[in-house]
PDB file of N, CA and C in Angstrom:
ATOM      1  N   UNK A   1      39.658 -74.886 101.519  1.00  0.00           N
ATOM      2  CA  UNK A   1      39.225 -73.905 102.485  1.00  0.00           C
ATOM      3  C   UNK A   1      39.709 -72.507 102.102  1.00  0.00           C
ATOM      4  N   UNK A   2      41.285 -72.263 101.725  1.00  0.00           N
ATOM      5  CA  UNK A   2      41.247 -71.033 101.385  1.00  0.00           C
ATOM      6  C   UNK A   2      40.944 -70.677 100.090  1.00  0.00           C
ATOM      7  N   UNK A   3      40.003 -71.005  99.294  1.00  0.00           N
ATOM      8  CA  UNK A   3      39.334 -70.681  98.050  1.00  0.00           C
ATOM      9  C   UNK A   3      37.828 -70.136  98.939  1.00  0.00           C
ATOM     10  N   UNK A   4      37.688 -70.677  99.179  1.00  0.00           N
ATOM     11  CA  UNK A   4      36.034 -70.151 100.254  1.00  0.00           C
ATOM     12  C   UNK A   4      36.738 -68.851 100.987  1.00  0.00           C
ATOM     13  N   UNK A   5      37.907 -67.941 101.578  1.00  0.00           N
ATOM     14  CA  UNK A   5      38.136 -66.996 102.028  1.00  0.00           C
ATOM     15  C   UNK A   5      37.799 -65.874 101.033  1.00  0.00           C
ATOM     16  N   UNK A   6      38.365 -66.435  99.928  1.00  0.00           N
ATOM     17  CA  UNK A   6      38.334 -65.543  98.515  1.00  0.00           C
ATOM     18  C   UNK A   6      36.886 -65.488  98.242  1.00  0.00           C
ATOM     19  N   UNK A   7      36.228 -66.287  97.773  1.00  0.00           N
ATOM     20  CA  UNK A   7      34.439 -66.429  96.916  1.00  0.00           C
ATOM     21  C   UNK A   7      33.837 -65.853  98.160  1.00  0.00           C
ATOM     22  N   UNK A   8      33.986 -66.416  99.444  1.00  0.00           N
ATOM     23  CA  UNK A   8      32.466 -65.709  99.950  1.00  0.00           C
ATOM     24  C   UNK A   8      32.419 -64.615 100.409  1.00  0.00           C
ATOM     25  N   UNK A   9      33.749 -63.720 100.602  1.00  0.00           N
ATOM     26  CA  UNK A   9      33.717 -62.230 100.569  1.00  0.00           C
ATOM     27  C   UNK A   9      33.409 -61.447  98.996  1.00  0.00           C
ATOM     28  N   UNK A  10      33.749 -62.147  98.092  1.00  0.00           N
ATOM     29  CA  UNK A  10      33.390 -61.741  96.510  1.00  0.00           C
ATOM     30  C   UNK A  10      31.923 -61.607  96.210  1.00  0.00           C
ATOM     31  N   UNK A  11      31.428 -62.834  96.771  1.00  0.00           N
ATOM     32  CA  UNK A  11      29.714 -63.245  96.366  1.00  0.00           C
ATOM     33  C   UNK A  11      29.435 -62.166  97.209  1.00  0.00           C
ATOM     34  N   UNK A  12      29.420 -62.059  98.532  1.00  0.00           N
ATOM     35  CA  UNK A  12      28.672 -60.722  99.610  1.00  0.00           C
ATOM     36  C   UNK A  12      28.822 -59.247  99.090  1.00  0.00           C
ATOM     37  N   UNK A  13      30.064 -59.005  98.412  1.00  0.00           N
ATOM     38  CA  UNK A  13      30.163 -57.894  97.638  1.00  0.00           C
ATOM     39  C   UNK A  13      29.283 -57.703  96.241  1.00  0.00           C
ATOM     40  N   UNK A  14      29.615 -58.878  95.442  1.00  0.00           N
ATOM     41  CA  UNK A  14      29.008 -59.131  94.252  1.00  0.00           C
ATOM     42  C   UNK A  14      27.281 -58.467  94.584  1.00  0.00           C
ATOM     43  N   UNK A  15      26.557 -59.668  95.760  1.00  0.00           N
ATOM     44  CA  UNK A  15      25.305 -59.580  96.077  1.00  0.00           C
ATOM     45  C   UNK A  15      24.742 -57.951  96.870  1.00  0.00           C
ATOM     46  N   UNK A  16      25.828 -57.603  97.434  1.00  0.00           N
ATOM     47  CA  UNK A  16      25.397 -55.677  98.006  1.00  0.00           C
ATOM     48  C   UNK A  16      25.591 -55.211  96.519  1.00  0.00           C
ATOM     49  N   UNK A  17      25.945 -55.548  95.741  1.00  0.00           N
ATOM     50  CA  UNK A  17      25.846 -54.383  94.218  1.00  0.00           C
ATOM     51  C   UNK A  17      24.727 -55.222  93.690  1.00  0.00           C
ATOM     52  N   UNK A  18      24.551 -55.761  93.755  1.00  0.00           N
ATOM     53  CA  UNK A  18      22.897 -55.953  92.955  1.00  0.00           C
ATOM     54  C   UNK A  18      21.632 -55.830  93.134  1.00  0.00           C
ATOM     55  N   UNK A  19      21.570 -55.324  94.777  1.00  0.00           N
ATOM     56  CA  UNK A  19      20.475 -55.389  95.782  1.00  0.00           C
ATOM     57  C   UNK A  19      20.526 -53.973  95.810  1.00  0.00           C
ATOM     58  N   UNK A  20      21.908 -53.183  95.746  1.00  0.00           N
ATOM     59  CA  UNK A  20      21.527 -51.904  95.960  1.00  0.00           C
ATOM     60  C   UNK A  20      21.231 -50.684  94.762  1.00  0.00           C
ATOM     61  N   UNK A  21      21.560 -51.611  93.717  1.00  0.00           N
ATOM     62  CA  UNK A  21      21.880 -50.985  92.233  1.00  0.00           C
ATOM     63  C   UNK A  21      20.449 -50.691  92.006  1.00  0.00           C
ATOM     64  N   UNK A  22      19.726 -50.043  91.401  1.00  0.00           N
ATOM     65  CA  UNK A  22      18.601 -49.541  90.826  1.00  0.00           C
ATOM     66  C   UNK A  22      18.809 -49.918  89.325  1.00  0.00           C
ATOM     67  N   UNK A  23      17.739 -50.002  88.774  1.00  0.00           N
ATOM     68  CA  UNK A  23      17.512 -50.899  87.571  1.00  0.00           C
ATOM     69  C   UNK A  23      17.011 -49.662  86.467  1.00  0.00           C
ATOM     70  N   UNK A  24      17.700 -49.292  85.254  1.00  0.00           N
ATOM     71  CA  UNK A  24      17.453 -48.403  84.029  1.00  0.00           C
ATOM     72  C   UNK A  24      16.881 -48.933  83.590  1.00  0.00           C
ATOM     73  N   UNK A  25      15.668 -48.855  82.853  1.00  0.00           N
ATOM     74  CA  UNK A  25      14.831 -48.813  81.878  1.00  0.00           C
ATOM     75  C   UNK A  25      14.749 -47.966  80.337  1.00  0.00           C
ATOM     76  N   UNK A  26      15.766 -47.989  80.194  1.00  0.00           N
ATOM     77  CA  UNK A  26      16.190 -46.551  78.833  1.00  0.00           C
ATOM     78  C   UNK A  26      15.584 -45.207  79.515  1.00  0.00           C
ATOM     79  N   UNK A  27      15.414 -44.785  80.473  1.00  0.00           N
ATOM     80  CA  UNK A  27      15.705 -43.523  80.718  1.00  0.00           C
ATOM     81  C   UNK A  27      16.176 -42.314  80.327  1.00  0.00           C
ATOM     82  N   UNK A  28      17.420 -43.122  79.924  1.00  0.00           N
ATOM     83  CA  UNK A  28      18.529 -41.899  79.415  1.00  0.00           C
ATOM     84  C   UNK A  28      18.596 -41.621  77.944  1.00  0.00           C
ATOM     85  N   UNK A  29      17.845 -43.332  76.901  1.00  0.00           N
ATOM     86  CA  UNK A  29      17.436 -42.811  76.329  1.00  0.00           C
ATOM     87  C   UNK A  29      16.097 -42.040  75.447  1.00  0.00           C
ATOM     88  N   UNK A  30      15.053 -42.326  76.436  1.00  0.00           N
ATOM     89  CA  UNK A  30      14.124 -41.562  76.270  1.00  0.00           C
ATOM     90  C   UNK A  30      14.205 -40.472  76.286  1.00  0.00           C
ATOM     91  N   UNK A  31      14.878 -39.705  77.357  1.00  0.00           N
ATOM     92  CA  UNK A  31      15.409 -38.278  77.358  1.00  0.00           C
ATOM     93  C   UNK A  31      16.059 -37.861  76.802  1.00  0.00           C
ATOM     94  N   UNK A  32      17.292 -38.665  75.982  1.00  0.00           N
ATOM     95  CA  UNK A  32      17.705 -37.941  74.746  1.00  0.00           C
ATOM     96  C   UNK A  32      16.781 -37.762  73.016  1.00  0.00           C
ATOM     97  N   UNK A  33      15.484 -38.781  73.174  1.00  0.00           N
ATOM     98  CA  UNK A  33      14.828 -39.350  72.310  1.00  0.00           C
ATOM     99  C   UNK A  33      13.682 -37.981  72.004  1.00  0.00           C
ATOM    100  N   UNK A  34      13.016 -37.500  73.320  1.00  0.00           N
ATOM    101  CA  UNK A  34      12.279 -36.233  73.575  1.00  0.00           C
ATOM    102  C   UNK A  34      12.723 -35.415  73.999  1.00  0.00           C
ATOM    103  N   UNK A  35      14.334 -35.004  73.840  1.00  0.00           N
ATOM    104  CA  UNK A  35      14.830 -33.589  74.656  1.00  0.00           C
ATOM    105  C   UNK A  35      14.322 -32.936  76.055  1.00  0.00           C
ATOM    106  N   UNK A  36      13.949 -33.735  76.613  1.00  0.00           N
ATOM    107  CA  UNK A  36      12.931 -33.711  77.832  1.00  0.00           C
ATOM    108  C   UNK A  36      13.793 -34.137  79.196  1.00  0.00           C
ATOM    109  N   UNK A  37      13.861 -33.214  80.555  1.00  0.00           N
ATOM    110  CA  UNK A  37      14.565 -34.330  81.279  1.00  0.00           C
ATOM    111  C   UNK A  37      13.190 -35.082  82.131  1.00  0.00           C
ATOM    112  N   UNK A  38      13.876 -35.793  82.889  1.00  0.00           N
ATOM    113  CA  UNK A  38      12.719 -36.952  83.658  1.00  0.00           C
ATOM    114  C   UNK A  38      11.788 -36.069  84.106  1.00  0.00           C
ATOM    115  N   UNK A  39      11.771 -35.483  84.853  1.00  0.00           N
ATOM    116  CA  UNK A  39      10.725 -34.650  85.363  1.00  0.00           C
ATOM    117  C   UNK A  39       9.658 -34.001  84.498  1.00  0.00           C
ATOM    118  N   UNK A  40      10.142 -33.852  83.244  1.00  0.00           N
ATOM    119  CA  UNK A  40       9.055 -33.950  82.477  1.00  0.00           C
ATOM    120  C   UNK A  40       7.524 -34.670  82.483  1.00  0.00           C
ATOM    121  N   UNK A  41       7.867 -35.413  82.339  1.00  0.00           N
ATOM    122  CA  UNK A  41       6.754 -36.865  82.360  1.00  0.00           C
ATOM    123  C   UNK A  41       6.566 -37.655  83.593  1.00  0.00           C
ATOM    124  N   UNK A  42       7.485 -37.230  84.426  1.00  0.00           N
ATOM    125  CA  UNK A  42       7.691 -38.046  86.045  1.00  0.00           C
ATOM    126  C   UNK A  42       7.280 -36.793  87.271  1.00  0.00           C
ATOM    127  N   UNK A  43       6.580 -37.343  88.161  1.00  0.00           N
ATOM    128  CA  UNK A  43       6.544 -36.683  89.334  1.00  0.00           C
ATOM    129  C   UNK A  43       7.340 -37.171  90.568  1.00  0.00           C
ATOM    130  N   UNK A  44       7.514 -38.361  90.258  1.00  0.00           N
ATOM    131  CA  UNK A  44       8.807 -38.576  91.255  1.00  0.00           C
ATOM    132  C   UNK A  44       9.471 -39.670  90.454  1.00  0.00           C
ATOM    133  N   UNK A  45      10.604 -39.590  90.165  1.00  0.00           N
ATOM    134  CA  UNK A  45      11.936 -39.739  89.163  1.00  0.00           C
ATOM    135  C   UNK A  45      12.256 -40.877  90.309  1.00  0.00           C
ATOM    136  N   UNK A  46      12.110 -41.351  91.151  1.00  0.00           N
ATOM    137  CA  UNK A  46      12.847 -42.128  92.123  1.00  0.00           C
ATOM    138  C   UNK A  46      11.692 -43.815  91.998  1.00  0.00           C
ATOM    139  N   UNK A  47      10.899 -43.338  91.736  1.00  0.00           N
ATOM    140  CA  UNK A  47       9.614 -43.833  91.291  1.00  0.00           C
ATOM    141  C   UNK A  47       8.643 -44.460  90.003  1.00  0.00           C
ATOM    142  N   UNK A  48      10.080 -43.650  88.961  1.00  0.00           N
ATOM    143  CA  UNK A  48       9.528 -43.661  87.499  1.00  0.00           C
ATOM    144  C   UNK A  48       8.664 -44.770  86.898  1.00  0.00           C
ATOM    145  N   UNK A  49       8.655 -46.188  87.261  1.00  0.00           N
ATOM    146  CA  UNK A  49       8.307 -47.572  86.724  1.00  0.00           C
ATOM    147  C   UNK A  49       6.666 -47.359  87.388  1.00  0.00           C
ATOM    148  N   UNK A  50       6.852 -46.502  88.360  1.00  0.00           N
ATOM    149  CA  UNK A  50       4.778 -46.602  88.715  1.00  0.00           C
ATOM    150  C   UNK A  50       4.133 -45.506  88.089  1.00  0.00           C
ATOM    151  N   UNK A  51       3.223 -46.122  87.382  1.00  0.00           N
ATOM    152  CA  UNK A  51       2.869 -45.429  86.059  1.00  0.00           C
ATOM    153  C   UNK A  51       1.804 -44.208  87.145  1.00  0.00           C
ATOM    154  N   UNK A  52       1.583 -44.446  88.188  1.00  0.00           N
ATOM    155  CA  UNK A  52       0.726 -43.051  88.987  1.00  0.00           C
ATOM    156  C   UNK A  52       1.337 -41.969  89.221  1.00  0.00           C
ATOM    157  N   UNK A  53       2.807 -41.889  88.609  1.00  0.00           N
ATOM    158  CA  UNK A  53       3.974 -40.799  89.037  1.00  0.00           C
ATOM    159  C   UNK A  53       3.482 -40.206  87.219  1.00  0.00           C
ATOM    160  N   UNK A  54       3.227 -40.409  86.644  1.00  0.00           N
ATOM    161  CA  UNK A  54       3.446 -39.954  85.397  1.00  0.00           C
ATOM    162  C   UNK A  54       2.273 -38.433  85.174  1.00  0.00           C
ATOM    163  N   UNK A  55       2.681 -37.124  84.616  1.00  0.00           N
ATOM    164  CA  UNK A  55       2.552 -36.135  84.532  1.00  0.00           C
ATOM    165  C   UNK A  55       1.216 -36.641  82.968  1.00  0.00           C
ATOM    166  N   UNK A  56       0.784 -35.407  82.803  1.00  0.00           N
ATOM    167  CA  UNK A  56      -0.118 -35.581  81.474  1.00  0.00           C
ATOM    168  C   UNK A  56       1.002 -36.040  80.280  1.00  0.00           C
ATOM    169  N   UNK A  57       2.120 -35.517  80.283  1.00  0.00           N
ATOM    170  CA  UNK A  57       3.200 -35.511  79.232  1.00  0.00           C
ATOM    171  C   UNK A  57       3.300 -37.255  79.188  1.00  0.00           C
ATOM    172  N   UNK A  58       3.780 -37.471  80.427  1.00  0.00           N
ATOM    173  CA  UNK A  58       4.325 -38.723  80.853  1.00  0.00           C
ATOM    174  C   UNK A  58       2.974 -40.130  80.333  1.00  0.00           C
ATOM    175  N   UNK A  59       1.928 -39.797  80.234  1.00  0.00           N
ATOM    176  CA  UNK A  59       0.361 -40.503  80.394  1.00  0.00           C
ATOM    177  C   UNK A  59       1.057 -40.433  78.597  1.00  0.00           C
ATOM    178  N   UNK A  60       0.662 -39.564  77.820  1.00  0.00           N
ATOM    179  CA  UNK A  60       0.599 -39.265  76.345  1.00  0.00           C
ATOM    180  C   UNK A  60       2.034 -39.709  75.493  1.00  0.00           C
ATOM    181  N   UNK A  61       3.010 -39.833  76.238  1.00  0.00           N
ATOM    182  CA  UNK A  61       4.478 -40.597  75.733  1.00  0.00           C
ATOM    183  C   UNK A  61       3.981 -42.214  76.004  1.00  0.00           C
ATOM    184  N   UNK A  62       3.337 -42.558  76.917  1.00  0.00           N
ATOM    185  CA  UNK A  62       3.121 -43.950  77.376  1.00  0.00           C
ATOM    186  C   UNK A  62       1.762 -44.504  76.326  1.00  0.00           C
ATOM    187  N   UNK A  63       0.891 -43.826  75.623  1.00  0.00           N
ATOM    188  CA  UNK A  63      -0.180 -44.477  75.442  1.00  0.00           C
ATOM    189  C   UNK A  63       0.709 -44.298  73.446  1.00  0.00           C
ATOM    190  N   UNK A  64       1.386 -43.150  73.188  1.00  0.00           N
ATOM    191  CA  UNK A  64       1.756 -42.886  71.661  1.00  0.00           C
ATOM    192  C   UNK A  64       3.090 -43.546  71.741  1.00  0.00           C
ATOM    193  N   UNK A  65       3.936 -43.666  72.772  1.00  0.00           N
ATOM    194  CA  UNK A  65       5.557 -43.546  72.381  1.00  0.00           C
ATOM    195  C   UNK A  65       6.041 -42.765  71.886  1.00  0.00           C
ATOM    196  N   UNK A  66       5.818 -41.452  71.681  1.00  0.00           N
ATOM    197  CA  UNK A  66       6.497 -40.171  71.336  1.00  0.00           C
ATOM    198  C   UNK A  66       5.592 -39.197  71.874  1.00  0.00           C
ATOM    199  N   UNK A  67       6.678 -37.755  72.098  1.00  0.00           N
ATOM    200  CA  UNK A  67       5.922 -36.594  72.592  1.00  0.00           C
ATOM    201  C   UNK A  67       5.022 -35.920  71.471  1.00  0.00           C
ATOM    202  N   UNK A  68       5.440 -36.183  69.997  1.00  0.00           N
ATOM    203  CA  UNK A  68       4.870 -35.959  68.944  1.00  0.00           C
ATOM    204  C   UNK A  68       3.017 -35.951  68.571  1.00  0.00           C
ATOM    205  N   UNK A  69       2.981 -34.059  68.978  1.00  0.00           N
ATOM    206  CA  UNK A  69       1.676 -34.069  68.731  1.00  0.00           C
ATOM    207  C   UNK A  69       1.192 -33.419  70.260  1.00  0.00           C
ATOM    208  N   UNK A  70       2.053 -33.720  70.927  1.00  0.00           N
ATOM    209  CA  UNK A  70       1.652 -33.656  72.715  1.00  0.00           C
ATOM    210  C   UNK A  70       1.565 -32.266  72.854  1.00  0.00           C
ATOM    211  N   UNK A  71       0.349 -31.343  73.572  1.00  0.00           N
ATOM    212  CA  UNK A  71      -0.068 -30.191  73.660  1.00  0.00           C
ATOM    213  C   UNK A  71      -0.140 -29.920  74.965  1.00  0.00           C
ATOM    214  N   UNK A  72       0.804 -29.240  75.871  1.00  0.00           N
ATOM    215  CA  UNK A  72       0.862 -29.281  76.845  1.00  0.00           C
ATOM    216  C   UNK A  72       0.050 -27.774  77.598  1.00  0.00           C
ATOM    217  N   UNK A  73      -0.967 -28.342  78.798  1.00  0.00           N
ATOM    218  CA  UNK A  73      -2.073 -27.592  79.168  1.00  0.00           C
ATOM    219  C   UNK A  73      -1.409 -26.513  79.637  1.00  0.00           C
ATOM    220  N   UNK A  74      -1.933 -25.158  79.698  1.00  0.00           N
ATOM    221  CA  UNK A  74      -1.376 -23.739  79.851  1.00  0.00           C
ATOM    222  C   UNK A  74      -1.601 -23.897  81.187  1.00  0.00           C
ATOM    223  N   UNK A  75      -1.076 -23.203  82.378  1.00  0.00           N
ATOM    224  CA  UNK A  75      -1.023 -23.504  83.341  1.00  0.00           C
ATOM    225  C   UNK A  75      -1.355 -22.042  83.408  1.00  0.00           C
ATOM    226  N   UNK A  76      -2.679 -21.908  84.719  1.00  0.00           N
ATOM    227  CA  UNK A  76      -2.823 -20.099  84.879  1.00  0.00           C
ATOM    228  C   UNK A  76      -2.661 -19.956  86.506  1.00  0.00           C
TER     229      UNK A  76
END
């Protein structure tokens, strides 16, 4: 019984850090990869994995895998 005092306050802690943790996808190093920060290619950074957040930059890194070549539209 007092081994169960110990584990099932551990597991409930254990389980709030995994439920609340947000999940990287190389992020950090894509952005060191294109000198670019998220917002670059992201319209909402909170959001990044739904490819409908993605900027023209963000569309043209996803279809090449590099910004290489990427001509970004003049904005008037």
């Amino acid at each position: 019984m007092s081994h169960l005092k110990v584990i099932l306050p551990a597991a409930i802690v254990l389980g709030g850090i995994l439920v609340c943790t947000t999940a990287s996808y190389g992020t950090a190093d894509i952005a060191k990869k294109t000198t670019q920060k998220c917002v670059y290619c992201h319209t909402d950074v909170k959001n990044a994995k739904d490819l409908k957040t993605l900027t023209d930059a963000g569309k043209y890194y996803h279809e090449h895998k590099s910004l290489d070549g990427y001509k970004a539209a003049d904005k008037k």
